[in-house]
N, C-alpha and C. Protein backbone atom coordinates (compact mmCIF):
# COMPACT_ATOMS: atom_id res chain seq x y z
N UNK A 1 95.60 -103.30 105.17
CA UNK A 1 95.56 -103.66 106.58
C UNK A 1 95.14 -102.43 107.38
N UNK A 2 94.26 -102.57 108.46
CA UNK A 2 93.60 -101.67 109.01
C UNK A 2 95.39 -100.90 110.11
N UNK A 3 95.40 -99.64 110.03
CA UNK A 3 96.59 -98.88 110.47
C UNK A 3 96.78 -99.66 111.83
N UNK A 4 95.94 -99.56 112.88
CA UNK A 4 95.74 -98.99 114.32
C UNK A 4 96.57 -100.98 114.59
N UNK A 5 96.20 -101.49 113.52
CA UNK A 5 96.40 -103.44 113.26
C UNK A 5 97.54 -103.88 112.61
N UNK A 6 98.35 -102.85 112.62
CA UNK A 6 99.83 -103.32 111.96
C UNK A 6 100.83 -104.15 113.29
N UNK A 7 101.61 -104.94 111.86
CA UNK A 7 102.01 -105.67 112.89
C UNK A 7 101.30 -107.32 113.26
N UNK A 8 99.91 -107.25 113.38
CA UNK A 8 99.03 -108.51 113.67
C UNK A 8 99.17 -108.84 111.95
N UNK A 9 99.11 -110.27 112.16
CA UNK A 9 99.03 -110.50 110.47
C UNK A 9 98.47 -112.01 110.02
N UNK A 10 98.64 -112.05 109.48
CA UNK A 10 97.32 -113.66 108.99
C UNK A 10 98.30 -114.72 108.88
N UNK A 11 98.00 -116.35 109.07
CA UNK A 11 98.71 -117.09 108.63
C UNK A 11 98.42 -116.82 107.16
N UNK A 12 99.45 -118.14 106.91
CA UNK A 12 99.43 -118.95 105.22
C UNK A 12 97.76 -119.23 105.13
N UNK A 13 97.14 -119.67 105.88
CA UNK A 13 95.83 -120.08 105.98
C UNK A 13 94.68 -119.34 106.03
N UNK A 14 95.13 -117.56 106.04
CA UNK A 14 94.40 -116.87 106.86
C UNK A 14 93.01 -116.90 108.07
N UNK A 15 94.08 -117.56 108.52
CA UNK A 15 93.51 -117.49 109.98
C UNK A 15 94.24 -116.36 110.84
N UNK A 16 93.88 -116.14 112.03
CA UNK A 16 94.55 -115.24 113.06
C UNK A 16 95.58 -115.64 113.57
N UNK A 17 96.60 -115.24 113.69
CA UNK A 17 97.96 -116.16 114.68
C UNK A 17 97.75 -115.63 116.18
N UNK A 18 98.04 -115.97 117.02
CA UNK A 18 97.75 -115.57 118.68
C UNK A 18 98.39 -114.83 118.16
N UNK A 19 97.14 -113.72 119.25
CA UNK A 19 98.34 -112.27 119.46
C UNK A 19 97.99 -112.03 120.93
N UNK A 20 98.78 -111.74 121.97
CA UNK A 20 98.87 -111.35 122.91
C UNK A 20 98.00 -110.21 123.06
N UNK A 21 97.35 -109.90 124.50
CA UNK A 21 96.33 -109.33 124.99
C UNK A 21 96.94 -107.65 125.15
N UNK A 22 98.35 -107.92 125.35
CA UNK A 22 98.86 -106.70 125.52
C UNK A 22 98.70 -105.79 124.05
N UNK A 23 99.17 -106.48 123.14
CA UNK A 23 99.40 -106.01 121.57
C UNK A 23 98.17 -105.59 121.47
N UNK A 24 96.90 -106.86 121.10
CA UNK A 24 95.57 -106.08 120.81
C UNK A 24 95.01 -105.22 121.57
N UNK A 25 95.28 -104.55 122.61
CA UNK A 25 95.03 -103.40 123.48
C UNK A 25 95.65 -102.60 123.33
N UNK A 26 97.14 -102.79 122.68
CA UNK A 26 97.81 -101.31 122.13
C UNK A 26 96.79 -101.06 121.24
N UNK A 27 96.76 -102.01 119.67
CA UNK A 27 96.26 -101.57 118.69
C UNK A 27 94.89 -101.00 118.82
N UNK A 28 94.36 -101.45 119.97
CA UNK A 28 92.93 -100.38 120.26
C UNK A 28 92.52 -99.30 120.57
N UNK A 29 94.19 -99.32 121.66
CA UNK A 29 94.35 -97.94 122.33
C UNK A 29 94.87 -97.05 121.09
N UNK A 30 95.81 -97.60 120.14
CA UNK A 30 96.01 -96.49 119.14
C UNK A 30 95.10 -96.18 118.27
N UNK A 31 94.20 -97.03 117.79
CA UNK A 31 92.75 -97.20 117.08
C UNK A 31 92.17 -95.72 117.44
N UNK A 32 91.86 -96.06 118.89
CA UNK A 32 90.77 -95.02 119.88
C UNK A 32 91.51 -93.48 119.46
N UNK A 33 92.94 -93.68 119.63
CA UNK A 33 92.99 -92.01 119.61
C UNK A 33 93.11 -91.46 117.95
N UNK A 34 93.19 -92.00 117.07
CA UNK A 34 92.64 -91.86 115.71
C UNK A 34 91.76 -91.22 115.99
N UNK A 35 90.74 -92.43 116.12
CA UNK A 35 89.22 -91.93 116.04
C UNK A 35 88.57 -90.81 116.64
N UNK A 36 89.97 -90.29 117.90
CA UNK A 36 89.55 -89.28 118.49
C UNK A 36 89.90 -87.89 117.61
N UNK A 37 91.33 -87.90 117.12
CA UNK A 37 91.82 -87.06 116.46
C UNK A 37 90.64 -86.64 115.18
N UNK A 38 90.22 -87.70 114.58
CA UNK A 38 89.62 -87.77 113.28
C UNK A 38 88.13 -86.86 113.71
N UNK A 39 87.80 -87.44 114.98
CA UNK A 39 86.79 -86.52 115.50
C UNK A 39 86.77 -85.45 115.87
N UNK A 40 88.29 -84.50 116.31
CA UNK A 40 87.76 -83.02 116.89
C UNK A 40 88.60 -82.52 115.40
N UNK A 41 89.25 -83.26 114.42
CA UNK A 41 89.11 -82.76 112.85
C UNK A 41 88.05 -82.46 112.35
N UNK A 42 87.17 -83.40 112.33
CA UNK A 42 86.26 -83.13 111.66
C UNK A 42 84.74 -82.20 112.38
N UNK A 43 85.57 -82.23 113.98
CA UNK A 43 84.48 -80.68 114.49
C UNK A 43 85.10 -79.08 114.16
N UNK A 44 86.45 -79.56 113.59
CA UNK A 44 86.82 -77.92 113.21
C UNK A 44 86.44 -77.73 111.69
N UNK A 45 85.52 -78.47 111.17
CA UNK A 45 85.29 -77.88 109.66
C UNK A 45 84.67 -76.72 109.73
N UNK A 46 83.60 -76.89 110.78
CA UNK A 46 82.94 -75.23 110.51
C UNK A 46 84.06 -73.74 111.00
N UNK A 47 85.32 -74.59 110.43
CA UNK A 47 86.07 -73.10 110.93
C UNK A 47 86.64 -72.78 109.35
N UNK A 48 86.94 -73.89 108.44
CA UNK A 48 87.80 -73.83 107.48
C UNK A 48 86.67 -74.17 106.05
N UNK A 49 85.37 -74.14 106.21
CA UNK A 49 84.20 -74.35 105.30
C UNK A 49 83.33 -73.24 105.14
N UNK A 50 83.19 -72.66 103.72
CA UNK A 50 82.23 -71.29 103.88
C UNK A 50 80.90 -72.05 104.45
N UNK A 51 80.34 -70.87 105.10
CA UNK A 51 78.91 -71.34 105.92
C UNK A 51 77.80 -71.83 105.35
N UNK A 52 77.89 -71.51 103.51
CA UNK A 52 76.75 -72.47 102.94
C UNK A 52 77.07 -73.25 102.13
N UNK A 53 78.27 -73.67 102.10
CA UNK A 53 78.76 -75.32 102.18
C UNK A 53 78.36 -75.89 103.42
N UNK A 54 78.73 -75.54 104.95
CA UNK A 54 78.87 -76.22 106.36
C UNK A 54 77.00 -76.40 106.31
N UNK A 55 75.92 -75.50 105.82
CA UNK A 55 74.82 -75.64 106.35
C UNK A 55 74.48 -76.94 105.27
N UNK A 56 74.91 -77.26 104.57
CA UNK A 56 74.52 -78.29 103.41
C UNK A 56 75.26 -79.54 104.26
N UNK A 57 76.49 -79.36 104.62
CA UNK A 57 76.78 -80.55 105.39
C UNK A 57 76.18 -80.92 106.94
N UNK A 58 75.88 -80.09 107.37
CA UNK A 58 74.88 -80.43 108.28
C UNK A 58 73.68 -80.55 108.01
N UNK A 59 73.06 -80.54 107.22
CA UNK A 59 71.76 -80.93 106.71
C UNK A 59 72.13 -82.85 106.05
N UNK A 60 73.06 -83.35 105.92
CA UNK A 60 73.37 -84.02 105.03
C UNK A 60 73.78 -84.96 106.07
N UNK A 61 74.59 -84.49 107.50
CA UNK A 61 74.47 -85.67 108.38
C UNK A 61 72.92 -85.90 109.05
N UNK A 62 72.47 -84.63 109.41
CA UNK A 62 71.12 -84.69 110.12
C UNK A 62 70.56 -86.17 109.37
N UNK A 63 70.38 -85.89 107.62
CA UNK A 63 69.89 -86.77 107.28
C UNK A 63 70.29 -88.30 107.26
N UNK A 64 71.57 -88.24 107.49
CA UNK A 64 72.28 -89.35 108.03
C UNK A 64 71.54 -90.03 109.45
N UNK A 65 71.52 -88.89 110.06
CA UNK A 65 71.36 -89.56 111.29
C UNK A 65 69.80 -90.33 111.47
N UNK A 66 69.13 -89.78 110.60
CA UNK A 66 67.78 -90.20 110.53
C UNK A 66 67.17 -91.32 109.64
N UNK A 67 68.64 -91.54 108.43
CA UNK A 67 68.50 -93.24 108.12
C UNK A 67 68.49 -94.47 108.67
N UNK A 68 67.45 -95.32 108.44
CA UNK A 68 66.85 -96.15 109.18
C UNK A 68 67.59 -97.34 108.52
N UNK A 69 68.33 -97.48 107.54
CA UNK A 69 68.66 -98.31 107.16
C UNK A 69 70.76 -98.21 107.48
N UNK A 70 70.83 -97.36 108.30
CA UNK A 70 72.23 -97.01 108.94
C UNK A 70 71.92 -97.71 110.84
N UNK A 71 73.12 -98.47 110.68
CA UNK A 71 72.89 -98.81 112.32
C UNK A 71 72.87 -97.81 113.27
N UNK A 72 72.08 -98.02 114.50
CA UNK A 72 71.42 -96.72 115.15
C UNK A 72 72.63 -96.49 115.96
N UNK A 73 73.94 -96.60 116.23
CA UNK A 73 75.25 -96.38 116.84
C UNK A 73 75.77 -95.39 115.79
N UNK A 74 75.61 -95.68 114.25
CA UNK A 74 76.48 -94.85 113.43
C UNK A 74 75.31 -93.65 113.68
N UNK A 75 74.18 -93.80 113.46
CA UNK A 75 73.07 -92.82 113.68
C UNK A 75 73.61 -92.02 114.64
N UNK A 76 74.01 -92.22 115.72
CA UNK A 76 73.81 -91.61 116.73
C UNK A 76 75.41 -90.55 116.95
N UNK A 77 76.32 -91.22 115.77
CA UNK A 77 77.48 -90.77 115.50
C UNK A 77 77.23 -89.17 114.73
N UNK A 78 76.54 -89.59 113.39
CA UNK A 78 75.81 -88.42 112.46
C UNK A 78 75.61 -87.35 113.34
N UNK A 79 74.85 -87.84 114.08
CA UNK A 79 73.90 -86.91 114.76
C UNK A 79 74.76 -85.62 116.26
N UNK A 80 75.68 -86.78 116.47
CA UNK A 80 76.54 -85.73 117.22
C UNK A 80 77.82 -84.76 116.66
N UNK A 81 78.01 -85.36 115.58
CA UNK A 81 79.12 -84.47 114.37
C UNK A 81 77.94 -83.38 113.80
N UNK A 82 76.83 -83.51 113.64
CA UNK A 82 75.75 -82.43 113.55
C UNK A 82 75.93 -81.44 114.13
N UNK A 83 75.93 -81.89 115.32
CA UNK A 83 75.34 -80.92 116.74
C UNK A 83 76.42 -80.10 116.93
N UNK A 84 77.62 -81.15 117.11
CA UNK A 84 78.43 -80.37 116.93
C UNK A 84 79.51 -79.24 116.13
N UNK A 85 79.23 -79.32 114.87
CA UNK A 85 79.12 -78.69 113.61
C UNK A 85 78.54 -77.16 113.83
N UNK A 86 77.06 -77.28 114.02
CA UNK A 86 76.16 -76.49 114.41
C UNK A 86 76.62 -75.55 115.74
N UNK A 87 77.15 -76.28 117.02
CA UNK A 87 77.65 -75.56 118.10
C UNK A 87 79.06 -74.72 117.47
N UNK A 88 80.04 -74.99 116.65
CA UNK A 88 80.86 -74.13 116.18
C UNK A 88 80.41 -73.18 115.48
N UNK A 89 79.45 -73.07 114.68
CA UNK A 89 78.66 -72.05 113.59
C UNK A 89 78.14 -71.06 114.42
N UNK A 90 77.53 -71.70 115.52
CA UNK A 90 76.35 -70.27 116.40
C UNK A 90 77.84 -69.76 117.27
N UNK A 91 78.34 -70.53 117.78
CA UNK A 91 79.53 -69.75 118.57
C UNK A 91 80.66 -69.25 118.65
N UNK A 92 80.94 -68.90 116.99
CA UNK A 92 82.02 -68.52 116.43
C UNK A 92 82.41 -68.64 114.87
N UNK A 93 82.52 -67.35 114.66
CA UNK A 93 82.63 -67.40 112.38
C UNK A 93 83.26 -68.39 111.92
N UNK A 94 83.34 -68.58 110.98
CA UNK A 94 83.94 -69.44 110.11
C UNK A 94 85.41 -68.39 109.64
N UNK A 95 86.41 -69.15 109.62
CA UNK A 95 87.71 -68.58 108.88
C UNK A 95 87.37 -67.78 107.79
N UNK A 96 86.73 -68.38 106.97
CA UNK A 96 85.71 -67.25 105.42
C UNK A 96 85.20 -66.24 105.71
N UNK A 97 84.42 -66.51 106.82
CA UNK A 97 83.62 -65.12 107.23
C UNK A 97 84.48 -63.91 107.77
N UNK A 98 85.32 -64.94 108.65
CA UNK A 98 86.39 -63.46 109.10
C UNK A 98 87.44 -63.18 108.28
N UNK A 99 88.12 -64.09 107.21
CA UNK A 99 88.72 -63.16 105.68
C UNK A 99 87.36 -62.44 105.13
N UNK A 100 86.30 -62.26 104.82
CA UNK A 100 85.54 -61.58 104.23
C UNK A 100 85.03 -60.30 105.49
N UNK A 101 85.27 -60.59 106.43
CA UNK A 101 84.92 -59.59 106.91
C UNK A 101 86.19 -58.64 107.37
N UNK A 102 87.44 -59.47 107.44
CA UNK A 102 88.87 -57.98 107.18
C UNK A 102 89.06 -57.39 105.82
N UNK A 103 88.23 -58.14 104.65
CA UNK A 103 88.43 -57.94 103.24
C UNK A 103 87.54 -56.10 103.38
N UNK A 104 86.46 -56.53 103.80
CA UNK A 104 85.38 -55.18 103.97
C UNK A 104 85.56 -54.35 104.99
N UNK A 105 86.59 -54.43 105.61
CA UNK A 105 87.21 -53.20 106.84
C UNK A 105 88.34 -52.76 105.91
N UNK A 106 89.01 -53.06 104.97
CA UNK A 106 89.92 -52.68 104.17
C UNK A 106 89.55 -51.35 103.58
C-alpha cells in the first residue's frame, strides 16, 4: 500500500470505499512532503558522493531527461535533480573532497 494512502483501503470487491475529501487531502498533503523531503535528499548527494561517481550520475539523469520514451513531466523532473546536482558541485566540495583535502594538510 502506497505510505502517504494508509488507512484508505479496498472493499471485499476491490473497489474504493468513500473516503472523505478531508482524508484524501491529508494523504496528499503527507504524499507532497515526502516527495519534498525525498527531493532536497536527493539534492544533498553531491555532498556525501565522490565527484566521479556524482559526474556519472549526472550524466545518467541528463540522459534521463532526454528520453523520449519517459513522460516529458518525469523528463523535466531528471532534468532539474541534474541541475541541481551540478549547482551543489560548482558551489561547494563534496564531503570526500574535504576528508581528502584535511587528509593532505595533515
Amino acid at each position: 500500500m502506497i505510505h502517504g494512502l494508509q488507512g484508505l483501503s479496498m472493499s471485499e470487491e476491490d473497489h474504493p470505499e468513500s473516503v472523505s475529501i478531508h482524508d484524501m487531502l491529508d494523504a496528499i498533503n503527507r504524499l507532497s512532503l515526502e516527495v519534498g523531503i525525498l527531493r532536497v535528499a536527493f539534492e544533498y548527494l553531491a555532498f556525501a558522493i565522490p565527484e566521479e561517481n556524482l559526474a556519472n550520475t549526472i550524466a545518467a539523469l541528463k540522459y534521463e531527461a532526454e528520453n523520449e520514451s519517459r513522460e516529458q513531466r518525469l523528463r523535466e523532473q531528471f532534468k532539474r535533480l541534474a541541475d541541481q546536482l551540478e549547482i551543489h558541485v560548482k558551489s561547494q566540495p563534496t564531503m570526500f573532497s574535504r576528508r581528502q583535502n584535511l587528509e593532505e594538510n595533515k
